[in-house]
N, C-alpha and C. Protein backbone atom coordinates (compact mmCIF):
# COMPACT_ATOMS: atom_id res chain seq x y z
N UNK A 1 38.40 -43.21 -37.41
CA UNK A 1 37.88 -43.87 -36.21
C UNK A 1 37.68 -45.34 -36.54
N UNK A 2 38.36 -45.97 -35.16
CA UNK A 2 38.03 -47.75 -35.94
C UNK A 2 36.28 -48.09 -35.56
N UNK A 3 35.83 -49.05 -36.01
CA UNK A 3 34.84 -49.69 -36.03
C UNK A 3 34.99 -49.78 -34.59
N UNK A 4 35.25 -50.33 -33.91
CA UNK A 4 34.99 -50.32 -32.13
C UNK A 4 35.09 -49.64 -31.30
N UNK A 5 35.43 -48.26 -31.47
CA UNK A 5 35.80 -46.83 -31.85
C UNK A 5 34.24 -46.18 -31.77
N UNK A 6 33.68 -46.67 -32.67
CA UNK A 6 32.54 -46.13 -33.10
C UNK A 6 30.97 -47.04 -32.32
N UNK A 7 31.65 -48.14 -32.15
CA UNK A 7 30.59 -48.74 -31.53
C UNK A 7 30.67 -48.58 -29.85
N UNK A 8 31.54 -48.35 -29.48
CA UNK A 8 31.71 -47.71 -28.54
C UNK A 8 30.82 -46.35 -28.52
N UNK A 9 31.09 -45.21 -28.68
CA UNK A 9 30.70 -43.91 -28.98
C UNK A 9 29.30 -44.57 -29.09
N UNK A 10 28.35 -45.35 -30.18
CA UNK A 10 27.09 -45.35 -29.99
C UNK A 10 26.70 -45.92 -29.01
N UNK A 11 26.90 -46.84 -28.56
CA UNK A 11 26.44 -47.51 -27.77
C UNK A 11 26.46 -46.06 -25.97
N UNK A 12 27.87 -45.77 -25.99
CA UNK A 12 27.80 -44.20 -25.07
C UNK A 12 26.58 -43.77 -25.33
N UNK A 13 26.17 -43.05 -26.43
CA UNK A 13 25.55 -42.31 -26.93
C UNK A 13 24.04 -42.49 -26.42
N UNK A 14 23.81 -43.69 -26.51
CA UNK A 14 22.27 -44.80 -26.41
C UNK A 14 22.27 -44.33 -24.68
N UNK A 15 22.92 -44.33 -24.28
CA UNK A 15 22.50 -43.94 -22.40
C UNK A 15 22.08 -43.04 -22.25
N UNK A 16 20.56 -42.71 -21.41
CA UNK A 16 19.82 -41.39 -21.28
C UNK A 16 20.24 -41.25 -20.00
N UNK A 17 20.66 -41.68 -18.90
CA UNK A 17 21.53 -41.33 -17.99
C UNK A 17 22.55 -41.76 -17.40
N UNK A 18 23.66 -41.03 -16.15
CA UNK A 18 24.41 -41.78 -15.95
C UNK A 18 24.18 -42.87 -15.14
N UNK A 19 25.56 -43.88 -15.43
CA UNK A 19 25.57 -44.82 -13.87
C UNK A 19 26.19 -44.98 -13.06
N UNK A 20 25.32 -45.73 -11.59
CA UNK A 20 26.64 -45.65 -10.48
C UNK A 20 26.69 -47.12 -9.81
N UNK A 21 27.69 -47.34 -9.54
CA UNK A 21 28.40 -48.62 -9.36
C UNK A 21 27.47 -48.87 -8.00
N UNK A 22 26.65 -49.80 -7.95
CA UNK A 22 25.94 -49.68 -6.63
C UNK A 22 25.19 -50.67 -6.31
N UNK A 23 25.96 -51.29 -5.01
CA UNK A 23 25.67 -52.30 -4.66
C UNK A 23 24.42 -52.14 -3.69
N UNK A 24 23.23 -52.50 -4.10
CA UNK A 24 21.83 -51.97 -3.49
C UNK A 24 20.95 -53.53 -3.36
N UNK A 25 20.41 -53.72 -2.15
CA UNK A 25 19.41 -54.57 -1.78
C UNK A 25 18.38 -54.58 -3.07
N UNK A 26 17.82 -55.38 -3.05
CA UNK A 26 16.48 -55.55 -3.55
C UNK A 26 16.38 -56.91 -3.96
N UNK A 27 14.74 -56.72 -4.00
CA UNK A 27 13.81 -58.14 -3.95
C UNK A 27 13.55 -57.98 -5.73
N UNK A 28 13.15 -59.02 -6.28
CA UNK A 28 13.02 -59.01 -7.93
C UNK A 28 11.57 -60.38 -7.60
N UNK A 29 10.07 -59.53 -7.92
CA UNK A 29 8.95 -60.00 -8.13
C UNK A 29 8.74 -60.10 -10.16
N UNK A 30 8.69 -61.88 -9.66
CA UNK A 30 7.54 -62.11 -11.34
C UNK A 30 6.45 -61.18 -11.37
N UNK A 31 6.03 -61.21 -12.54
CA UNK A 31 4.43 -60.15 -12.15
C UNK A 31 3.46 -61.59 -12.22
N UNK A 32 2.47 -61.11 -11.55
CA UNK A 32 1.62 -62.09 -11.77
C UNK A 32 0.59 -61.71 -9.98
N UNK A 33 -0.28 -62.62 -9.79
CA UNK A 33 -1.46 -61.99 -8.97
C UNK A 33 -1.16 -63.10 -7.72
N UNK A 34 -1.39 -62.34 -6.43
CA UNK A 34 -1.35 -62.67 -5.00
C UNK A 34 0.03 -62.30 -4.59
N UNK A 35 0.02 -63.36 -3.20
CA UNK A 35 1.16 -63.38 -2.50
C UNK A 35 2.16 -64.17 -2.83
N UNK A 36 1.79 -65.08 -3.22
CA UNK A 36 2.44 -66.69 -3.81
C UNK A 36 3.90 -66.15 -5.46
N UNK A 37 3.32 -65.07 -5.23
CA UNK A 37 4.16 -64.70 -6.79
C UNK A 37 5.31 -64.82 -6.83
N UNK A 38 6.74 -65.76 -7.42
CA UNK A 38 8.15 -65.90 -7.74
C UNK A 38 9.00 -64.69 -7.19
N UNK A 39 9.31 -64.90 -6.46
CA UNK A 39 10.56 -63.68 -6.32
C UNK A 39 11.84 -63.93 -5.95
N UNK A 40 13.39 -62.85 -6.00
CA UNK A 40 13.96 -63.40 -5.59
C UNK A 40 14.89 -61.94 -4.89
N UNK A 41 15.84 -62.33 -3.57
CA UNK A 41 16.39 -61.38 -3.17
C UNK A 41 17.66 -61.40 -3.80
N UNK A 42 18.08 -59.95 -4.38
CA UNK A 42 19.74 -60.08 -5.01
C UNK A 42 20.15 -58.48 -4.50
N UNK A 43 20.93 -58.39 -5.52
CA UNK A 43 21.90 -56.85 -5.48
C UNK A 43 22.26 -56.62 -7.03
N UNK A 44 21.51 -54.71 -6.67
CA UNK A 44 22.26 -54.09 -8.14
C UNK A 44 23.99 -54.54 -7.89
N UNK A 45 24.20 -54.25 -9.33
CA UNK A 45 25.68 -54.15 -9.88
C UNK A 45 25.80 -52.70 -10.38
N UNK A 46 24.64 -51.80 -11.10
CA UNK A 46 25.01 -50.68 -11.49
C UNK A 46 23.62 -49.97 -11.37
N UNK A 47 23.68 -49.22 -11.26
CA UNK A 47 21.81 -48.04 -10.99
C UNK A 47 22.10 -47.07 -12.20
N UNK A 48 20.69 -46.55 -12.36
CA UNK A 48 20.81 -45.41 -13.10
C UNK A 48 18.91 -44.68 -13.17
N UNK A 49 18.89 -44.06 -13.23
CA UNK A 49 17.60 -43.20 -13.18
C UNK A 49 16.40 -44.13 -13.88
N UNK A 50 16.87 -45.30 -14.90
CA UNK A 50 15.93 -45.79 -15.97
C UNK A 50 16.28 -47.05 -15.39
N UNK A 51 17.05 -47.81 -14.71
CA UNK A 51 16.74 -48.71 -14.30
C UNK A 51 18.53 -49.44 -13.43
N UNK A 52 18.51 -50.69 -13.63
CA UNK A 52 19.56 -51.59 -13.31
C UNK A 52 20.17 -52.56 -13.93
N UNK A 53 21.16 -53.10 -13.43
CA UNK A 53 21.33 -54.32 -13.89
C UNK A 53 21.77 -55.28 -12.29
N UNK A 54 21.25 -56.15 -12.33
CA UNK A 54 21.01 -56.93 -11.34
C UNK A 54 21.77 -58.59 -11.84
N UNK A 55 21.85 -59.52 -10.98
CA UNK A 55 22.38 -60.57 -11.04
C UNK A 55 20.91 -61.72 -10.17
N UNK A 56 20.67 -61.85 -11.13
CA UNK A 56 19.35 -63.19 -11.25
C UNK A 56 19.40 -64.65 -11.45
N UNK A 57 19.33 -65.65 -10.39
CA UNK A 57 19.00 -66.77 -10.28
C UNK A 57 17.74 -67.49 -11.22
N UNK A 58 16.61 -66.23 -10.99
CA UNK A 58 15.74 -67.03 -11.68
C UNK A 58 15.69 -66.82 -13.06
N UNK A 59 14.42 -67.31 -13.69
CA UNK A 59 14.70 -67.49 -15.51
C UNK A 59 14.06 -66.24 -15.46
N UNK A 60 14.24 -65.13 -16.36
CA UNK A 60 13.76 -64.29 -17.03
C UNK A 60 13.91 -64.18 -18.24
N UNK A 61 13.01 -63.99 -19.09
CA UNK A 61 13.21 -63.39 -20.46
C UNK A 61 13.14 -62.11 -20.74
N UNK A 62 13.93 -61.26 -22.32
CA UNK A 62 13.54 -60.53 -22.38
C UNK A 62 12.35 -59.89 -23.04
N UNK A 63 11.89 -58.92 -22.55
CA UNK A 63 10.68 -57.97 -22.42
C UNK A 63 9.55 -58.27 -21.54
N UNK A 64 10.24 -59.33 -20.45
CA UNK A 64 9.39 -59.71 -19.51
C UNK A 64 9.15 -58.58 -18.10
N UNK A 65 7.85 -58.32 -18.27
CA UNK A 65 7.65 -57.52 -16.70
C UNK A 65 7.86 -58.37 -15.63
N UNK A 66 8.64 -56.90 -14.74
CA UNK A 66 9.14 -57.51 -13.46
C UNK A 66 8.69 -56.41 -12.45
N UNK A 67 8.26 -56.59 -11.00
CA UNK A 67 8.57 -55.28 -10.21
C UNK A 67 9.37 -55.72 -8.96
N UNK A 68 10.46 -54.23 -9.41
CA UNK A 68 11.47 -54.23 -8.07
C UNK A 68 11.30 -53.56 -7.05
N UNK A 69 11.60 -54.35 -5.97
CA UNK A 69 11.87 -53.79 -4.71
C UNK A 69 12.98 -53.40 -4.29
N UNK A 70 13.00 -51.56 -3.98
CA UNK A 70 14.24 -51.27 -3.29
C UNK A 70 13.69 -51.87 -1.88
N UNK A 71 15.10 -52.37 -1.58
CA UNK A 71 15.33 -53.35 -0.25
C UNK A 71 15.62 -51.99 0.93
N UNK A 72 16.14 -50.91 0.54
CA UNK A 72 16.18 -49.78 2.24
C UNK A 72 15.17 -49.37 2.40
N UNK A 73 13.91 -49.07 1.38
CA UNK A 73 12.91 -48.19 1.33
C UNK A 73 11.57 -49.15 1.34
N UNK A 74 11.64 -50.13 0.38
CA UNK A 74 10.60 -51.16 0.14
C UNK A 74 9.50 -50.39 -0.83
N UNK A 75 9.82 -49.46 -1.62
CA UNK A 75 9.39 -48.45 -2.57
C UNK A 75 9.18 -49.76 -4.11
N UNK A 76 8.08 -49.96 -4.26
CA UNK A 76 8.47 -51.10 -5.52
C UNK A 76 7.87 -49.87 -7.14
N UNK A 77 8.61 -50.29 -8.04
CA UNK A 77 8.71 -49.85 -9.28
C UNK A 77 8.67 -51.18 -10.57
N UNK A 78 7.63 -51.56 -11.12
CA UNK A 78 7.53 -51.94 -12.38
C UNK A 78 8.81 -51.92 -13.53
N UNK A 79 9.66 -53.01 -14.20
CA UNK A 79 10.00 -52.65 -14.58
C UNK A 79 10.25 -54.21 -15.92
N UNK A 80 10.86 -53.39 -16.95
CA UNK A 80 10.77 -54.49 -18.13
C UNK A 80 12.58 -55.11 -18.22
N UNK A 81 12.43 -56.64 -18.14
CA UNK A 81 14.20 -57.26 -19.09
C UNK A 81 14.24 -56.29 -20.31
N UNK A 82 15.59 -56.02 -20.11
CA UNK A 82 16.03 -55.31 -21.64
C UNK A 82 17.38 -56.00 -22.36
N UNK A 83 17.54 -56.86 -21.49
CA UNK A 83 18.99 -57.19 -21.66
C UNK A 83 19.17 -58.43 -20.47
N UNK A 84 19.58 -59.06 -21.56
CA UNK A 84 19.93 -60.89 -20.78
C UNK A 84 21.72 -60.81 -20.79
N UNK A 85 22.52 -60.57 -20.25
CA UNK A 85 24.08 -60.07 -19.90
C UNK A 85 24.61 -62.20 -20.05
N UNK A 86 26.01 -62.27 -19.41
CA UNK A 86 26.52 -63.16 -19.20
C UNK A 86 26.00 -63.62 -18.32
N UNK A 87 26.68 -65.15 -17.88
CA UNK A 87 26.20 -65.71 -16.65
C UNK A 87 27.61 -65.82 -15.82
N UNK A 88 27.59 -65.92 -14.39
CA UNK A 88 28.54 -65.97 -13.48
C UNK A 88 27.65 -66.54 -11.88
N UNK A 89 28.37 -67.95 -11.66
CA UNK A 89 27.86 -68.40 -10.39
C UNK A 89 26.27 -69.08 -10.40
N UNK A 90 26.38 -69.19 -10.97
CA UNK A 90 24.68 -69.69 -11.27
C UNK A 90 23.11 -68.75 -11.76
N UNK A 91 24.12 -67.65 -12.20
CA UNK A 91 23.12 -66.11 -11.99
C UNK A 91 23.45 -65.53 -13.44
N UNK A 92 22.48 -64.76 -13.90
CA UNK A 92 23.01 -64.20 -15.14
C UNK A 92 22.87 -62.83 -14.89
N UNK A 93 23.19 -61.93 -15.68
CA UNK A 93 23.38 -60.52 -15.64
C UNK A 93 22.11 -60.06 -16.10
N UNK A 94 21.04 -58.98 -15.36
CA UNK A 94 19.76 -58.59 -16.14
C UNK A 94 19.92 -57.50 -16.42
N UNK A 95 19.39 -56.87 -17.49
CA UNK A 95 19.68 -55.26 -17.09
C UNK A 95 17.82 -55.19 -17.29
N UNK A 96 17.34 -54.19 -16.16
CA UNK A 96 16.19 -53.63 -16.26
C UNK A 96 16.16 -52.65 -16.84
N UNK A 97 14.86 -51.73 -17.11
CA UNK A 97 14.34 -50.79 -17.12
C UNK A 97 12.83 -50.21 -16.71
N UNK A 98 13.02 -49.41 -15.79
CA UNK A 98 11.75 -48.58 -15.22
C UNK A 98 10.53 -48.53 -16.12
N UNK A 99 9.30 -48.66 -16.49
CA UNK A 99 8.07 -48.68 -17.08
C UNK A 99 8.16 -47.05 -17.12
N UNK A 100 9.01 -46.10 -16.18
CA UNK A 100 8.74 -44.68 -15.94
C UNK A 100 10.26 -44.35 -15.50
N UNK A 101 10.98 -43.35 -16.12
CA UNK A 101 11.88 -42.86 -15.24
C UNK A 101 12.15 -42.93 -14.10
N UNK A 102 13.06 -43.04 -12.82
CA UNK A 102 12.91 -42.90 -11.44
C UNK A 102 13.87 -42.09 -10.76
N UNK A 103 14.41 -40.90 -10.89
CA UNK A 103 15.18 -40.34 -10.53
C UNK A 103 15.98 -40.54 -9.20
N UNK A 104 14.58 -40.75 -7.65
CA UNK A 104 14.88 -40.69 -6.72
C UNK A 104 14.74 -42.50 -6.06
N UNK A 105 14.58 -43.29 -7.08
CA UNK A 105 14.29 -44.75 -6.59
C UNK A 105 15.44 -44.84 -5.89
N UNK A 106 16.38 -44.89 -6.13
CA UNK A 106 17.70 -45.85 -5.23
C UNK A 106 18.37 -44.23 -4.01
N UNK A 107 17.82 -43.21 -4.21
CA UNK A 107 18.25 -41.94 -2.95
C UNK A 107 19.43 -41.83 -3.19
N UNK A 108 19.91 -41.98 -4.26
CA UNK A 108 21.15 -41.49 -4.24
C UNK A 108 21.64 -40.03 -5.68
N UNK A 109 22.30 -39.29 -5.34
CA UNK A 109 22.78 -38.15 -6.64
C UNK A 109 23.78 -38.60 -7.20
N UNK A 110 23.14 -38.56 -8.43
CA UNK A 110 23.44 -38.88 -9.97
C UNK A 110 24.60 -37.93 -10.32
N UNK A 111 26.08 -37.85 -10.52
CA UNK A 111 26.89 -37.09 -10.95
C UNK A 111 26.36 -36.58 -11.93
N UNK A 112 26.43 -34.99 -12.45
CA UNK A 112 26.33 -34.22 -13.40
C UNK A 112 26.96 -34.78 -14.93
N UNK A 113 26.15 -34.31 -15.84
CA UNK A 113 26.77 -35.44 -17.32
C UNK A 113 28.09 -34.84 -17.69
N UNK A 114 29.18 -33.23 -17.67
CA UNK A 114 29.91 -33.38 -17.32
C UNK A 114 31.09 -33.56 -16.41
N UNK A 115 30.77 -34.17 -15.19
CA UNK A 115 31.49 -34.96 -14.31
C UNK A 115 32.33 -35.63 -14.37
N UNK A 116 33.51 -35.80 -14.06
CA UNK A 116 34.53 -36.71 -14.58
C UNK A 116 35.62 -36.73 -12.86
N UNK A 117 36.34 -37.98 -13.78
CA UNK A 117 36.96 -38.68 -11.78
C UNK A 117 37.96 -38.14 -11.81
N UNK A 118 38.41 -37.05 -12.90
CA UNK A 118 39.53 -36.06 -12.73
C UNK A 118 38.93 -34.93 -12.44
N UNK A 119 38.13 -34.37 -12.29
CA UNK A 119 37.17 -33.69 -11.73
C UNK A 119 38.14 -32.98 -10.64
N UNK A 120 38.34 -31.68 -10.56
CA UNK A 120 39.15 -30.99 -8.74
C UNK A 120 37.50 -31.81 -7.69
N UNK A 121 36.79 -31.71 -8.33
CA UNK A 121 34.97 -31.79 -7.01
C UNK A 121 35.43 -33.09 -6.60
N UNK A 122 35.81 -34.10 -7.42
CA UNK A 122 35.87 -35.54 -7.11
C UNK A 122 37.31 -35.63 -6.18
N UNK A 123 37.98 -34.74 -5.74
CA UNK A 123 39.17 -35.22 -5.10
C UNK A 123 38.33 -35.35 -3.67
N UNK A 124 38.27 -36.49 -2.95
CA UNK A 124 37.80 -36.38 -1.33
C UNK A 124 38.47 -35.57 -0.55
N UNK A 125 36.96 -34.11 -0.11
CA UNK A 125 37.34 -33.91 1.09
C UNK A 125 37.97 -34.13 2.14
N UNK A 126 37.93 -35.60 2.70
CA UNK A 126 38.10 -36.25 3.84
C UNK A 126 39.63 -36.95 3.54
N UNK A 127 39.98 -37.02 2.36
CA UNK A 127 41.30 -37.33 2.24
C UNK A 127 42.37 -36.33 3.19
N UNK A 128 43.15 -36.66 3.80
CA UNK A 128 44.12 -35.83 4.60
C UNK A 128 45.61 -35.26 3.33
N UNK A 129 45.82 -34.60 3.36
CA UNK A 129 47.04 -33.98 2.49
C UNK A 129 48.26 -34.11 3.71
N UNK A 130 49.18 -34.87 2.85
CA UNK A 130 49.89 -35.14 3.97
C UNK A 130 51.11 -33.87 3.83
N UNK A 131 51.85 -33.30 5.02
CA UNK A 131 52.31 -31.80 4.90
C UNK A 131 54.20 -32.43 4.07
N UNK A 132 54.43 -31.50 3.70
CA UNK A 132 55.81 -31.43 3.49
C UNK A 132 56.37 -31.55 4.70
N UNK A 133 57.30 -32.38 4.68
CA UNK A 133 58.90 -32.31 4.91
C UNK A 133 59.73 -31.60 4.94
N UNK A 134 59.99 -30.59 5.45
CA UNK A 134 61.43 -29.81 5.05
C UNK A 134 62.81 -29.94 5.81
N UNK A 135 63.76 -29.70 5.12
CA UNK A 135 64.70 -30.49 5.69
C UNK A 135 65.26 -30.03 7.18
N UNK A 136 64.54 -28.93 7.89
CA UNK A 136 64.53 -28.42 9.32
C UNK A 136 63.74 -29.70 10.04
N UNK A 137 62.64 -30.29 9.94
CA UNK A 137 61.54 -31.05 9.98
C UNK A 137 62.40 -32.80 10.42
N UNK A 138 63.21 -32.76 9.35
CA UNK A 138 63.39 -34.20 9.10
C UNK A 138 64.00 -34.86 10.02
């Protein structure tokens, strides 16, 4: 196995759940006391039960508390920088994490851990199968 091979695989490994590509409202509060407190409105890039990664204007550091607002629900959850990502557009990449697990924060179901997009479950229903041709038909 090569070295990137392997860092791959751990780094897999390090995820306690899955993620989903999900473009979700929310408000991102500094912590700190009153109304007056820093915030800013953005959108996940990816969800997962333990937290996000979001695209942030303002300065954060990491292991700095933050609490998010889901933007459909207005449900807010505490949560810590774990990860300062690239920058793109004037915004850098955050990845959060929940102070607490959140299973049902963003309302959406979490594919099963073995789930896969070759999956028969993952072919859409709603896709139409288009019929044969036969050469009576044609």
């Amino acid at each position: 196995m090569s070295t990137t091979e392997t860092q791959v695989t751990k780094v897999t490994n390090l995820r306690r759940s899955r993620r989903a590509y999900l473009s979700m409202p929310v408000v991102v509060y500094k912590d700190g006391p009153g109304p007056n407190r820093p915030s800013e409105e953005t959108c996940t890039l990816t969800v997962n039960a333990h937290g996000a990664l979001i695209l942030l204007r303002m300065p954060v550091e990491q292991g700095q508390l933050l609490m998010l607002q889901n933007g459909k629900t207005q449900q807010e959850l505490a949560c810590r920088v774990v990860n300062l990502g690239r920058s793109q557009e004037g915004k850098i990449e955050v990845g959060v994490e929940f102070e607490r697990p959140a299973q049902n924060f963003w309302h959406i179901a979490f594919p099963p851990e073995d789930w896969s997009p070759r999956s028969p479950e993952a072919k859409s229903a709603t896709t139409p199968k288009m019929p044969r041709r036969s050469p009576t038909n044609a």
